[in-house]
PDB file of N, CA and C in Angstrom:
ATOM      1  N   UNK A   1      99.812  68.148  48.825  1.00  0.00           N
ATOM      2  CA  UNK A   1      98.542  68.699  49.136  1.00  0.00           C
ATOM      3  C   UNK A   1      98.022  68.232  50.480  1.00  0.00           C
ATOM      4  N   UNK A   2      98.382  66.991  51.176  1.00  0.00           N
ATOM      5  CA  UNK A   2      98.081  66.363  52.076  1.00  0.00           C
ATOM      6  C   UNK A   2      98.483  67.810  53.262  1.00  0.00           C
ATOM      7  N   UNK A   3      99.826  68.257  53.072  1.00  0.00           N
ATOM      8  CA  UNK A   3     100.197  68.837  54.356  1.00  0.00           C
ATOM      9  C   UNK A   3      99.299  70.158  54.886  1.00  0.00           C
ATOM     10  N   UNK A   4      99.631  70.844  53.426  1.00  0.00           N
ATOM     11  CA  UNK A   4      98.154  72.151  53.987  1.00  0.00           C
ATOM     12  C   UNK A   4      96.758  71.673  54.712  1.00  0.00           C
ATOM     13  N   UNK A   5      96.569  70.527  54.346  1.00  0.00           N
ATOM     14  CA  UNK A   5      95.076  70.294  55.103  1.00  0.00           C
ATOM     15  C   UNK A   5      95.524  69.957  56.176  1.00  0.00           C
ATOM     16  N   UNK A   6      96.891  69.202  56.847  1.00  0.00           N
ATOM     17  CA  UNK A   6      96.844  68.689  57.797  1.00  0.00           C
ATOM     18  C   UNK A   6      97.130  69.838  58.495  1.00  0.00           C
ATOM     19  N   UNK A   7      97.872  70.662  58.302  1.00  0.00           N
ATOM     20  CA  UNK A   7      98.635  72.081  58.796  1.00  0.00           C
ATOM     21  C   UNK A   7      97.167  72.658  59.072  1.00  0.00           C
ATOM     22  N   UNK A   8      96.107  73.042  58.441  1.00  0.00           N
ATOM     23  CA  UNK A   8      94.495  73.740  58.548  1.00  0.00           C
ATOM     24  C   UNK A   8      94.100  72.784  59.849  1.00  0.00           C
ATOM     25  N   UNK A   9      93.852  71.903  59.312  1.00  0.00           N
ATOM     26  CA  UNK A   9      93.095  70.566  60.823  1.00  0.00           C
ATOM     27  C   UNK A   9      93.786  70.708  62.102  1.00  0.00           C
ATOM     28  N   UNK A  10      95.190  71.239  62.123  1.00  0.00           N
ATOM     29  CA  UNK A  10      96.153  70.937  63.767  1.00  0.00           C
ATOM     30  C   UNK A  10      95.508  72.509  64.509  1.00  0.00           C
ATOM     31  N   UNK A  11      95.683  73.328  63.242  1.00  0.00           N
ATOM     32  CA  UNK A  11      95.423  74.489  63.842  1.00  0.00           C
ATOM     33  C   UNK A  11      94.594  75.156  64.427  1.00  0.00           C
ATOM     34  N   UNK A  12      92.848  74.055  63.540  1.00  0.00           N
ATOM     35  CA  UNK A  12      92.143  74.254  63.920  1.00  0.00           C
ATOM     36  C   UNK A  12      91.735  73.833  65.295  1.00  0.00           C
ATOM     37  N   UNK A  13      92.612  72.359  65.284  1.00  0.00           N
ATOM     38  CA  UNK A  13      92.390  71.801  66.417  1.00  0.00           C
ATOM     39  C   UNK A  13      93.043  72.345  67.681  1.00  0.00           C
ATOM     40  N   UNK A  14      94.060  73.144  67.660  1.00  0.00           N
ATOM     41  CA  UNK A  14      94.766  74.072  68.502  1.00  0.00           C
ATOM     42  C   UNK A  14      94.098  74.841  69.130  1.00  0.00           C
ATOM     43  N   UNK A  15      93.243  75.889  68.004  1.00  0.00           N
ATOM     44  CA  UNK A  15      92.269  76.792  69.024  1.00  0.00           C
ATOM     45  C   UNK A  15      91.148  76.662  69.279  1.00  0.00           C
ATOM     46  N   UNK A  16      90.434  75.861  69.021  1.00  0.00           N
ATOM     47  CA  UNK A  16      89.195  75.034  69.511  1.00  0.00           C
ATOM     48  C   UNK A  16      90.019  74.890  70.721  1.00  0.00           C
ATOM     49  N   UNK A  17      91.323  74.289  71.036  1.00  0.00           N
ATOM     50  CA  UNK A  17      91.686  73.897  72.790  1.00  0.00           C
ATOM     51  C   UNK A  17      91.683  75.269  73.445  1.00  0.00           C
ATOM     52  N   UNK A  18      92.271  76.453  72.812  1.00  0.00           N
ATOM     53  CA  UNK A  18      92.358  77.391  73.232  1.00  0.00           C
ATOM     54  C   UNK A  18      91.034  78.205  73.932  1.00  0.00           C
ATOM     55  N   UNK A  19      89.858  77.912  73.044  1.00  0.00           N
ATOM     56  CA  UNK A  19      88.986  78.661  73.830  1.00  0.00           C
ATOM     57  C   UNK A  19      88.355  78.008  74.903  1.00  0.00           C
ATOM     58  N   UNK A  20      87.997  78.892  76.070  1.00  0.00           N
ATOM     59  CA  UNK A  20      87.171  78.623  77.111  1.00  0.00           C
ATOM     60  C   UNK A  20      85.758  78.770  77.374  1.00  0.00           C
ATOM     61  N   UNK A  21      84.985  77.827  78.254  1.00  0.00           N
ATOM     62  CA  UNK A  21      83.617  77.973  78.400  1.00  0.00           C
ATOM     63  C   UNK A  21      83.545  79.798  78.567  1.00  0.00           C
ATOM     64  N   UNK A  22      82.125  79.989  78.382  1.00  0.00           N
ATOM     65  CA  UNK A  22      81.965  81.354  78.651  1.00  0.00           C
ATOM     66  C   UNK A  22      81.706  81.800  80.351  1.00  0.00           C
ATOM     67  N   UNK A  23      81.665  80.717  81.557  1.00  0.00           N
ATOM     68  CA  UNK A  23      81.567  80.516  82.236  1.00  0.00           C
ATOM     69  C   UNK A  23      82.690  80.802  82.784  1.00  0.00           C
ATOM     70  N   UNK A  24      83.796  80.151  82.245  1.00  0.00           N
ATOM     71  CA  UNK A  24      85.432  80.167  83.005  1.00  0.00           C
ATOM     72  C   UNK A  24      85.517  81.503  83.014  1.00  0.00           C
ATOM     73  N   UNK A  25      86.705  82.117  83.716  1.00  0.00           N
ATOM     74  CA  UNK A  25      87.473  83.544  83.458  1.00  0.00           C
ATOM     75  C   UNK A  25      88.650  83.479  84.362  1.00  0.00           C
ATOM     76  N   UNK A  26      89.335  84.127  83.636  1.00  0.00           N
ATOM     77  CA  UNK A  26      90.691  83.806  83.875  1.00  0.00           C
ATOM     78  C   UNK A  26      90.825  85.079  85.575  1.00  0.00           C
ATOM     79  N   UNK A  27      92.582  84.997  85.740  1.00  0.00           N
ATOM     80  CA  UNK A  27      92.824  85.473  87.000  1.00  0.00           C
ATOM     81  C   UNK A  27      92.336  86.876  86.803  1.00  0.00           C
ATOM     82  N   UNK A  28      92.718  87.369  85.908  1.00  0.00           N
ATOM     83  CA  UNK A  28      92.817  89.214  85.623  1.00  0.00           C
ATOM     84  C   UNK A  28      90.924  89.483  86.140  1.00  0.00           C
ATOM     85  N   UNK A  29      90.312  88.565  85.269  1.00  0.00           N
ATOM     86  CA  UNK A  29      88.654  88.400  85.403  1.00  0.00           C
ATOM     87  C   UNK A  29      88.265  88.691  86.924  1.00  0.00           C
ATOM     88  N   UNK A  30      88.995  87.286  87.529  1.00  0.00           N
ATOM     89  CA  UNK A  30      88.525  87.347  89.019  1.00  0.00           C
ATOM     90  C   UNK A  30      89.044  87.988  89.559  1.00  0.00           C
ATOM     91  N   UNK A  31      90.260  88.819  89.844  1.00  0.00           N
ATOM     92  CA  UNK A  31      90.613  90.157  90.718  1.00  0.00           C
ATOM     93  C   UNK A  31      90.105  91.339  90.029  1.00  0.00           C
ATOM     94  N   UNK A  32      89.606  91.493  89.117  1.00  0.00           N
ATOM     95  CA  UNK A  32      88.660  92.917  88.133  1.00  0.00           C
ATOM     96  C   UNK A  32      87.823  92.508  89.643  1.00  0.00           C
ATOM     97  N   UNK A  33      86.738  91.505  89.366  1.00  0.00           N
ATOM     98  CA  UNK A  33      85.349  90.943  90.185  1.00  0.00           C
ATOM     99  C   UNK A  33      85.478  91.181  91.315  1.00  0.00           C
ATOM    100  N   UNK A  34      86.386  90.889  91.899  1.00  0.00           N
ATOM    101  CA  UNK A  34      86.627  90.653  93.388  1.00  0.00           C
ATOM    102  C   UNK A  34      86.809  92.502  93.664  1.00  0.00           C
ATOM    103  N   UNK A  35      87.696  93.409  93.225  1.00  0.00           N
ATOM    104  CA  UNK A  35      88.038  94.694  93.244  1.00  0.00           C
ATOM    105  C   UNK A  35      86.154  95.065  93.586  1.00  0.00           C
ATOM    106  N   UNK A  36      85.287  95.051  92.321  1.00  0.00           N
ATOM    107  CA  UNK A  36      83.805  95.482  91.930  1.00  0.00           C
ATOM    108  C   UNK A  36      83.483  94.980  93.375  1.00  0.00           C
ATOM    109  N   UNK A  37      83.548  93.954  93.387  1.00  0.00           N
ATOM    110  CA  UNK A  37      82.349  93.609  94.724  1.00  0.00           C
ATOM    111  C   UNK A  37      82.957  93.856  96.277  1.00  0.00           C
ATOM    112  N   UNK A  38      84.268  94.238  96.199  1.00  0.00           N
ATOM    113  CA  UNK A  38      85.010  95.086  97.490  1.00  0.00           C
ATOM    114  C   UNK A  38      84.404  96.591  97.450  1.00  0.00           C
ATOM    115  N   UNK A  39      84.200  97.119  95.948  1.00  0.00           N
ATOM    116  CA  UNK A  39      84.091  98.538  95.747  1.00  0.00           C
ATOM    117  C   UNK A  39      82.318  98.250  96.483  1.00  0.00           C
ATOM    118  N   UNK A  40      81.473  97.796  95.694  1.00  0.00           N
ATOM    119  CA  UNK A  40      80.403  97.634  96.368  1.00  0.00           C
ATOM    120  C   UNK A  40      80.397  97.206  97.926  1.00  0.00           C
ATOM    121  N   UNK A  41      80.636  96.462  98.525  1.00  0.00           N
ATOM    122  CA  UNK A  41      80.474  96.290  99.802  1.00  0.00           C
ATOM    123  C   UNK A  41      80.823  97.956 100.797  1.00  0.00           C
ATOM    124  N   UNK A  42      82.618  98.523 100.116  1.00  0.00           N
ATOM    125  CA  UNK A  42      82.531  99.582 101.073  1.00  0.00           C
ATOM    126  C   UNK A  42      81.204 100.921 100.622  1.00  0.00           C
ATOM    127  N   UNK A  43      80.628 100.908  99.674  1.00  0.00           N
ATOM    128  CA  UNK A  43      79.877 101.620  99.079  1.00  0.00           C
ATOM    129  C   UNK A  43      78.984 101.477 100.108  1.00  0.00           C
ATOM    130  N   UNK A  44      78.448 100.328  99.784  1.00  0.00           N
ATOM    131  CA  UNK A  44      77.102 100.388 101.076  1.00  0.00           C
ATOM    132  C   UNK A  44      77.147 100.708 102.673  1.00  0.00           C
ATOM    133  N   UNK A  45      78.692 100.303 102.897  1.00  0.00           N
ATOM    134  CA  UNK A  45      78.987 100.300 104.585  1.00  0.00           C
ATOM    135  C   UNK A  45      78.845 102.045 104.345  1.00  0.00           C
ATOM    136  N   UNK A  46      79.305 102.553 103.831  1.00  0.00           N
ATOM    137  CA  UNK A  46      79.648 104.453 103.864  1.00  0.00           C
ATOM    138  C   UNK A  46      78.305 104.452 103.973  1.00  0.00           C
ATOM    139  N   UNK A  47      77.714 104.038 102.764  1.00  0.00           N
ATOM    140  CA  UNK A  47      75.850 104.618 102.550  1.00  0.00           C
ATOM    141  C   UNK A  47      75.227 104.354 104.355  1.00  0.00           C
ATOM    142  N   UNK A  48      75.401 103.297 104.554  1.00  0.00           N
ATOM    143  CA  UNK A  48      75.029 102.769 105.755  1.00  0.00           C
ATOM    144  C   UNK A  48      75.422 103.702 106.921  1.00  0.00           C
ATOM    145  N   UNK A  49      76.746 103.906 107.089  1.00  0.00           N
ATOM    146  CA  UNK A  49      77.288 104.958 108.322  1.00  0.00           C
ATOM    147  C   UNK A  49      76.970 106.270 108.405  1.00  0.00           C
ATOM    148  N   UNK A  50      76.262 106.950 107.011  1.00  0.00           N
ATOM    149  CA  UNK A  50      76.202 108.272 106.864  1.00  0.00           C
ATOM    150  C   UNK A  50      74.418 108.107 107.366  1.00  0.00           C
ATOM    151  N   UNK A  51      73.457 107.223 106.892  1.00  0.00           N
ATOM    152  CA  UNK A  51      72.865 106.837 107.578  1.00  0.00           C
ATOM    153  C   UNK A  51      72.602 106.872 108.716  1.00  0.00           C
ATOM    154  N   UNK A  52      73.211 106.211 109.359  1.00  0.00           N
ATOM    155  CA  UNK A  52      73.344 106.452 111.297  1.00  0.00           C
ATOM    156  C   UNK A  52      73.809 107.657 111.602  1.00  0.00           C
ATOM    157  N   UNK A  53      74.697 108.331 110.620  1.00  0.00           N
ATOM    158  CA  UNK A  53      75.279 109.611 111.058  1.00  0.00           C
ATOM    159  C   UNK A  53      73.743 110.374 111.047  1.00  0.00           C
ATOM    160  N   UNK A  54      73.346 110.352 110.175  1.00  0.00           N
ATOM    161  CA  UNK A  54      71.982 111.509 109.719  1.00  0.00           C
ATOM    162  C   UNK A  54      70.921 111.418 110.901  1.00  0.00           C
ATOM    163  N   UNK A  55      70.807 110.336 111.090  1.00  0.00           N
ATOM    164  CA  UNK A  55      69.408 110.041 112.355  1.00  0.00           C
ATOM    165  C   UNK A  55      70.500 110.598 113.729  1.00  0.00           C
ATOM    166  N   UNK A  56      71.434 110.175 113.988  1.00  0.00           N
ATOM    167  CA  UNK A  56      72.321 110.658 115.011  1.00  0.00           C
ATOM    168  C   UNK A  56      71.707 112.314 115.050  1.00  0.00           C
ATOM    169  N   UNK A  57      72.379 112.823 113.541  1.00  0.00           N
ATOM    170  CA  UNK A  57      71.788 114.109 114.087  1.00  0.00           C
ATOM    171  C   UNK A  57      70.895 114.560 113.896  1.00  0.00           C
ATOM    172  N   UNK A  58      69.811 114.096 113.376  1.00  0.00           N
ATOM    173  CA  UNK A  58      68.372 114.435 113.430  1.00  0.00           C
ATOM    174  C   UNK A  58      67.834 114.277 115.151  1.00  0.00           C
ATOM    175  N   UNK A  59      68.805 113.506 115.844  1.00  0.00           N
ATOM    176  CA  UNK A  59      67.997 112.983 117.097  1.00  0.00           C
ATOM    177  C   UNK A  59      68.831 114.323 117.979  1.00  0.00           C
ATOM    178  N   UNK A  60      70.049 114.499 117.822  1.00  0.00           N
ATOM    179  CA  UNK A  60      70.607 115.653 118.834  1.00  0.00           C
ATOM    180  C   UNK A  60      70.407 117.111 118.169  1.00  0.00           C
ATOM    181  N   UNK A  61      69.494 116.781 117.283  1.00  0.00           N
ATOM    182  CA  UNK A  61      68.794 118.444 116.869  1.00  0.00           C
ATOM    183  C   UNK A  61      67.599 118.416 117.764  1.00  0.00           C
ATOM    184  N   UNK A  62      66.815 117.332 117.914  1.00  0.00           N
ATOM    185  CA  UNK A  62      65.956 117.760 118.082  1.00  0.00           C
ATOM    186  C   UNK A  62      65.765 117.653 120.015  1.00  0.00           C
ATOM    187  N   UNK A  63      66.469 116.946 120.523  1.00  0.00           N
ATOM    188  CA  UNK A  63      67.244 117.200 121.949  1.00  0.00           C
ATOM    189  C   UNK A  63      67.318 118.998 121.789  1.00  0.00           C
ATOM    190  N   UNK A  64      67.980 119.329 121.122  1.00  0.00           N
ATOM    191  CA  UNK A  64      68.707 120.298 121.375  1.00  0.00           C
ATOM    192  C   UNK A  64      67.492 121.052 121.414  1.00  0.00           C
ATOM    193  N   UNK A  65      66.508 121.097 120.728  1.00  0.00           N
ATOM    194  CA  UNK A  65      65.271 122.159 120.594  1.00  0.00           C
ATOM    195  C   UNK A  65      64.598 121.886 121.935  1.00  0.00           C
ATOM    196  N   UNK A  66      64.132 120.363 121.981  1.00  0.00           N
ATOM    197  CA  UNK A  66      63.643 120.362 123.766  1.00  0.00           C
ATOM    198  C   UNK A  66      64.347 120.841 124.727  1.00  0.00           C
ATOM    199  N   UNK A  67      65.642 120.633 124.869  1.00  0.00           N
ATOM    200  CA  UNK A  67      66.033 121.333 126.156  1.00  0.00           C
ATOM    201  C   UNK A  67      66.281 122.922 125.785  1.00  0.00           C
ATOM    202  N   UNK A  68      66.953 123.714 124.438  1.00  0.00           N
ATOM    203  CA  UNK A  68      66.134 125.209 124.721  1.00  0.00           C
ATOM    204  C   UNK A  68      64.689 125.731 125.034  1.00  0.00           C
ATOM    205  N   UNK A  69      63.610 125.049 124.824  1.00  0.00           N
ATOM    206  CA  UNK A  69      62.094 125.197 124.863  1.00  0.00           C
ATOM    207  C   UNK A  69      62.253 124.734 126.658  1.00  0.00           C
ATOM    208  N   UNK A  70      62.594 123.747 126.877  1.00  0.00           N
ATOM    209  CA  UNK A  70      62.749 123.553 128.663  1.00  0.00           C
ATOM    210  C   UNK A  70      63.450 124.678 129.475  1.00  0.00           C
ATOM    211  N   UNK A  71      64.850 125.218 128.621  1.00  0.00           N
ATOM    212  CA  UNK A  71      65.581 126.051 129.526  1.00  0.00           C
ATOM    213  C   UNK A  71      64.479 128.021 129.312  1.00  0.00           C
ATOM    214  N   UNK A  72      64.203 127.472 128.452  1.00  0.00           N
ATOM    215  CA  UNK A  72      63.422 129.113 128.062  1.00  0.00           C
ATOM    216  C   UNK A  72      61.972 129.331 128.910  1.00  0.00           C
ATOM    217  N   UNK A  73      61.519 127.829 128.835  1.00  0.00           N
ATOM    218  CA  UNK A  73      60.562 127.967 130.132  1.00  0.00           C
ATOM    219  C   UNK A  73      60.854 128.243 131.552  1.00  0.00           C
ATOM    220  N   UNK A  74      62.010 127.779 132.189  1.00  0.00           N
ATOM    221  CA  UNK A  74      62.496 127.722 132.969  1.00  0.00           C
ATOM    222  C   UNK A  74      62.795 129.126 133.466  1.00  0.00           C
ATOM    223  N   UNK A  75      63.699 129.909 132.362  1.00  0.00           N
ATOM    224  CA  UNK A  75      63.341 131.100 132.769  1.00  0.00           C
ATOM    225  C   UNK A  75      62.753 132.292 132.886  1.00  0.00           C
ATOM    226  N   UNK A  76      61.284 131.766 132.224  1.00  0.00           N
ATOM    227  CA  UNK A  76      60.483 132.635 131.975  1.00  0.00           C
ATOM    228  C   UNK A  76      59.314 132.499 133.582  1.00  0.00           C
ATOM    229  N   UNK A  77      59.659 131.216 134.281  1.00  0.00           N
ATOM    230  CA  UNK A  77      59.452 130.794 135.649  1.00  0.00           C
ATOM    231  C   UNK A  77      59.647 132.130 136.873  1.00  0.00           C
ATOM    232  N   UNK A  78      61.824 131.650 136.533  1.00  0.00           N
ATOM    233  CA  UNK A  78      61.955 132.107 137.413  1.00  0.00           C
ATOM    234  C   UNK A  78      62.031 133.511 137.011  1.00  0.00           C
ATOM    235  N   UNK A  79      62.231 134.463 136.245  1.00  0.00           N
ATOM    236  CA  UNK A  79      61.484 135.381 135.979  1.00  0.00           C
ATOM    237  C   UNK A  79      60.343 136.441 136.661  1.00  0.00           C
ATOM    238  N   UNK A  80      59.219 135.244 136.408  1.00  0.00           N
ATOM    239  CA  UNK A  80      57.659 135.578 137.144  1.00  0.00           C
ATOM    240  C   UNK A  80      58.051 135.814 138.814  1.00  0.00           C
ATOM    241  N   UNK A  81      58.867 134.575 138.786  1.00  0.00           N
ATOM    242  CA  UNK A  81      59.186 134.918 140.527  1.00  0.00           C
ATOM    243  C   UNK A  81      59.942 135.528 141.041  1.00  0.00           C
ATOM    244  N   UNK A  82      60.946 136.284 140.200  1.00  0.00           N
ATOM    245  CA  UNK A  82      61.945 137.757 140.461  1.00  0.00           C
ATOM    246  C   UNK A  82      61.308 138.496 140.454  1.00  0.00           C
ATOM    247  N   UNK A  83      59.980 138.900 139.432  1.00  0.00           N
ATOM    248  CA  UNK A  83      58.718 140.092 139.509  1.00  0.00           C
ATOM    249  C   UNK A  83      58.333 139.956 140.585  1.00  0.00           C
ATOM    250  N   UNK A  84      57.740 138.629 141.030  1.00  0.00           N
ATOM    251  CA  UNK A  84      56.612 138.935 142.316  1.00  0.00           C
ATOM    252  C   UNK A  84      57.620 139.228 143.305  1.00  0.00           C
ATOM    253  N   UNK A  85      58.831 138.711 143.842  1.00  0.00           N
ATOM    254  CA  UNK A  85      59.421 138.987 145.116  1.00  0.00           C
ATOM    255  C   UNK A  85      59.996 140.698 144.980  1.00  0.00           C
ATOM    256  N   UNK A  86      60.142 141.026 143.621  1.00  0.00           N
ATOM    257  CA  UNK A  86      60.827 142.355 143.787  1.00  0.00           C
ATOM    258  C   UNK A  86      59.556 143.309 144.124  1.00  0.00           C
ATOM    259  N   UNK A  87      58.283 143.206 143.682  1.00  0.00           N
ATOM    260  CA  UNK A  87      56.909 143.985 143.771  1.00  0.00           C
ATOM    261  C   UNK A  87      56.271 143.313 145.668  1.00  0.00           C
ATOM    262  N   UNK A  88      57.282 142.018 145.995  1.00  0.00           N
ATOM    263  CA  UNK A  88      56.776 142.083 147.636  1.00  0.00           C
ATOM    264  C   UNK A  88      57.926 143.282 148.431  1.00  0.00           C
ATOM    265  N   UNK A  89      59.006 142.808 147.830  1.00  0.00           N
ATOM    266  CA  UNK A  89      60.262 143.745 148.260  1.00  0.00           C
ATOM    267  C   UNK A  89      59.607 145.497 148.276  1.00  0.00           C
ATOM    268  N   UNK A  90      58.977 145.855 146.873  1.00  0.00           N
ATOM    269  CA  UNK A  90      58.335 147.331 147.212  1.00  0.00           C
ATOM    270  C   UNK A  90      57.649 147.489 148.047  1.00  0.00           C
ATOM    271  N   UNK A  91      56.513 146.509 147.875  1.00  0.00           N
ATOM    272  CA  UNK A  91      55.355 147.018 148.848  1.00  0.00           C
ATOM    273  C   UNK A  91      55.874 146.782 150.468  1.00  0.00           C
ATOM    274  N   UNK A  92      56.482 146.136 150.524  1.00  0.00           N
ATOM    275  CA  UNK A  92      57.159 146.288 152.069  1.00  0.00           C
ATOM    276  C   UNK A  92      57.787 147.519 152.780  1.00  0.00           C
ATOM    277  N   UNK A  93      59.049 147.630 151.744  1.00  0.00           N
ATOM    278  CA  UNK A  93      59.790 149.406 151.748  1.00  0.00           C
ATOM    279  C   UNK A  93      58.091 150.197 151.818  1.00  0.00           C
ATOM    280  N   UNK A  94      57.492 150.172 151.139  1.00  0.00           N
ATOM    281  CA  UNK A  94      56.445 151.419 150.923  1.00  0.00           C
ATOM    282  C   UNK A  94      55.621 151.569 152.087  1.00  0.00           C
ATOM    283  N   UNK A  95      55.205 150.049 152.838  1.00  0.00           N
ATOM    284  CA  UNK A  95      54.717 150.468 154.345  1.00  0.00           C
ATOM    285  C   UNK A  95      55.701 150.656 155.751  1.00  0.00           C
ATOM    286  N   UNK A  96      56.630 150.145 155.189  1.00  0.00           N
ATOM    287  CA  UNK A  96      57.948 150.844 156.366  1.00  0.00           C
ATOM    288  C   UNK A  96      57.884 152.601 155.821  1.00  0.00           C
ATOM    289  N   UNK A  97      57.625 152.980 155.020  1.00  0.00           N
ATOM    290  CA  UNK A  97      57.909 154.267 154.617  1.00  0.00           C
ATOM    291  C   UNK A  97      56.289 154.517 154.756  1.00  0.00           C
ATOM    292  N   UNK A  98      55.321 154.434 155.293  1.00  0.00           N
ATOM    293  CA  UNK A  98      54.387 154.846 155.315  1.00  0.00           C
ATOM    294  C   UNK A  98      54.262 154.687 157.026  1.00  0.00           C
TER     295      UNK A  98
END
């Protein structure tokens, strides 16, 4: 009868060694962890670059609207001043012809 108890007591005492703090974690644990917090880091760098991408082009949209509003003024300028020289150009012909 002695041996079954001693055989119960070794075994018990076996996996009592076996378990670990809840703190520890084994290798598989820390490359799972390490994978997660690689996956997070490039997560944020993308979030981050698409970021700069977006203001990038929020800023060369709106370039782009000032200089059509500049170039449309521009030729609505020179324009005015193709009217007036072509209406000096008539009235000139019209007193040579008068």
């Amino acid at each position: 009868m002695k041996t079954p108890i001693l055989v119960m007591l070794l075994a018990l005492a076996a996996l009592a060694g076996c378990n670990r703090d809840d703190d520890a974690v084994g290798p598989a644990q820390k490359a799972g962890k390490a994978l997660d917090d690689a996956g997070v880091r490039v997560s944020r760098q993308v979030e981050n670059e698409l970021a700069r991408a977006d203001r990038a082009t929020a800023e060369a949209r709106d370039k782009i609207k000032d200089a059509t509003r500049d170039a449309k003024g521009g030729l609505e300028r020179t324009a005015e001043q193709v009217g007036k020289k072509v209406e000096d150009a008539g009235e000139k012909i019209k007193d040579i012809a008068d």
